[in-house]
Protein backbone atom coordinates (compact mmCIF):
# COMPACT_ATOMS: atom_id res chain seq x y z
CA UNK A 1 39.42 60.63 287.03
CA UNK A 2 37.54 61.14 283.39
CA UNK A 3 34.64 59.27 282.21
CA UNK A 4 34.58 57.63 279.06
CA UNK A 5 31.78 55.87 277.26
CA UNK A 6 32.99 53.35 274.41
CA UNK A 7 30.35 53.33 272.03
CA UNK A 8 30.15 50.05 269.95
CA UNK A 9 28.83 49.93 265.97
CA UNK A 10 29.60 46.24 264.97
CA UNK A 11 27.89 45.25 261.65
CA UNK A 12 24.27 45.58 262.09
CA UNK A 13 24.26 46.66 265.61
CA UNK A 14 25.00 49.53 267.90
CA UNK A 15 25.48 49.37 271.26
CA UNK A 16 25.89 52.78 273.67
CA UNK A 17 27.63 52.57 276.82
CA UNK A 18 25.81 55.04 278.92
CA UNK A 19 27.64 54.76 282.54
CA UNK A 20 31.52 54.71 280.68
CA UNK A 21 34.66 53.95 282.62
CA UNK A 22 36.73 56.16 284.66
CA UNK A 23 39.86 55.93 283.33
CA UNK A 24 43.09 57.66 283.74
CA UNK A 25 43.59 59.05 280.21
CA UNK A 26 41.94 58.75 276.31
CA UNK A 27 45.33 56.61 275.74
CA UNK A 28 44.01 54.07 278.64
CA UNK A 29 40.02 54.49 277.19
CA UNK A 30 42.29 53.67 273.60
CA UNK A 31 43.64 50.34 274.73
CA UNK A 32 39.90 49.42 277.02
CA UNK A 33 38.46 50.14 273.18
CA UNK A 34 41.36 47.63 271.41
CA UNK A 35 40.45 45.10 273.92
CA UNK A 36 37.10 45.42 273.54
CA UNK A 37 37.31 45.30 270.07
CA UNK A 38 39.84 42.34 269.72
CA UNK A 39 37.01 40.26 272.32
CA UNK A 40 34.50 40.79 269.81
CA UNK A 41 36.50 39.58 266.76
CA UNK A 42 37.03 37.03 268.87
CA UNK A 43 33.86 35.74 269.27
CA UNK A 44 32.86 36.45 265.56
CA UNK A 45 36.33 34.46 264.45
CA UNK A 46 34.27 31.43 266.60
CA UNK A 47 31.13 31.63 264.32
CA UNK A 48 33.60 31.46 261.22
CA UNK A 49 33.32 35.46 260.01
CA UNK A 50 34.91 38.48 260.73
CA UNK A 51 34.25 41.91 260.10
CA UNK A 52 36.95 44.90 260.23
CA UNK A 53 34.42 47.65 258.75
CA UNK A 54 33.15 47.93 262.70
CA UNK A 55 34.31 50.47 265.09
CA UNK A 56 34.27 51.54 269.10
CA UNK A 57 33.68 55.42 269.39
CA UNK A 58 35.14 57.11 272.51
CA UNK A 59 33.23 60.06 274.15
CA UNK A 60 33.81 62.45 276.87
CA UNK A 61 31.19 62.39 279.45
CA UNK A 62 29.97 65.79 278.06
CA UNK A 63 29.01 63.39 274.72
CA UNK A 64 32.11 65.05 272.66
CA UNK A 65 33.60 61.87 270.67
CA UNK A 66 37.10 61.94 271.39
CA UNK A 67 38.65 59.24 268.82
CA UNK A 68 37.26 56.45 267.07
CA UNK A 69 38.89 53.17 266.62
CA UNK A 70 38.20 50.81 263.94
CA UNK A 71 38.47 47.20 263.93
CA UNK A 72 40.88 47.03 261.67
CA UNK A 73 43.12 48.80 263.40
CA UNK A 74 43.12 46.47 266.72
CA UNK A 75 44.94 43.93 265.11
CA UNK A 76 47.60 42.94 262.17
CA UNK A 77 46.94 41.05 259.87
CA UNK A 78 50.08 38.80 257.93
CA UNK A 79 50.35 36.30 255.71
């Protein structure tokens, strides 16, 4: 199975995964980033702020970035 390191850059603050996931595709590493993303919006909704300008980058294990998915885009927002 592929590795695949999820790369976090929330606000101030990067974080690299260095041992990554095996998963079975870059659609399953896609929906590990979502809910990875969605779990720290969660936390940040608890301290009363939010910020959708962050992002999880997903790389190959040969350090190629594969997609990159944006806050913003792991939820919907409606009034």
């Amino acid at each position: 199975m592929p590795v695949f390191c999820l790369h976090i850059y929330h606000r101030d603050m990067s974080a690299r995964d260095e041992e990554g996931l095996e998963l079975a595709s870059l659609e399953a590493a896609r929906n590990e980033a979502i809910a990875g993303a969605r779990g720290i919006m969660r936390d940040d909704l608890r301290n009363g702020r939010l910020s959708l300008g962050s992002r999880i980058e997903i790389e190959d294990s040969s350090g190629r970035v594969l997609a990159t998915v944006p806050f913003r885009e792991a939820i919907t927002v409606s009034s």
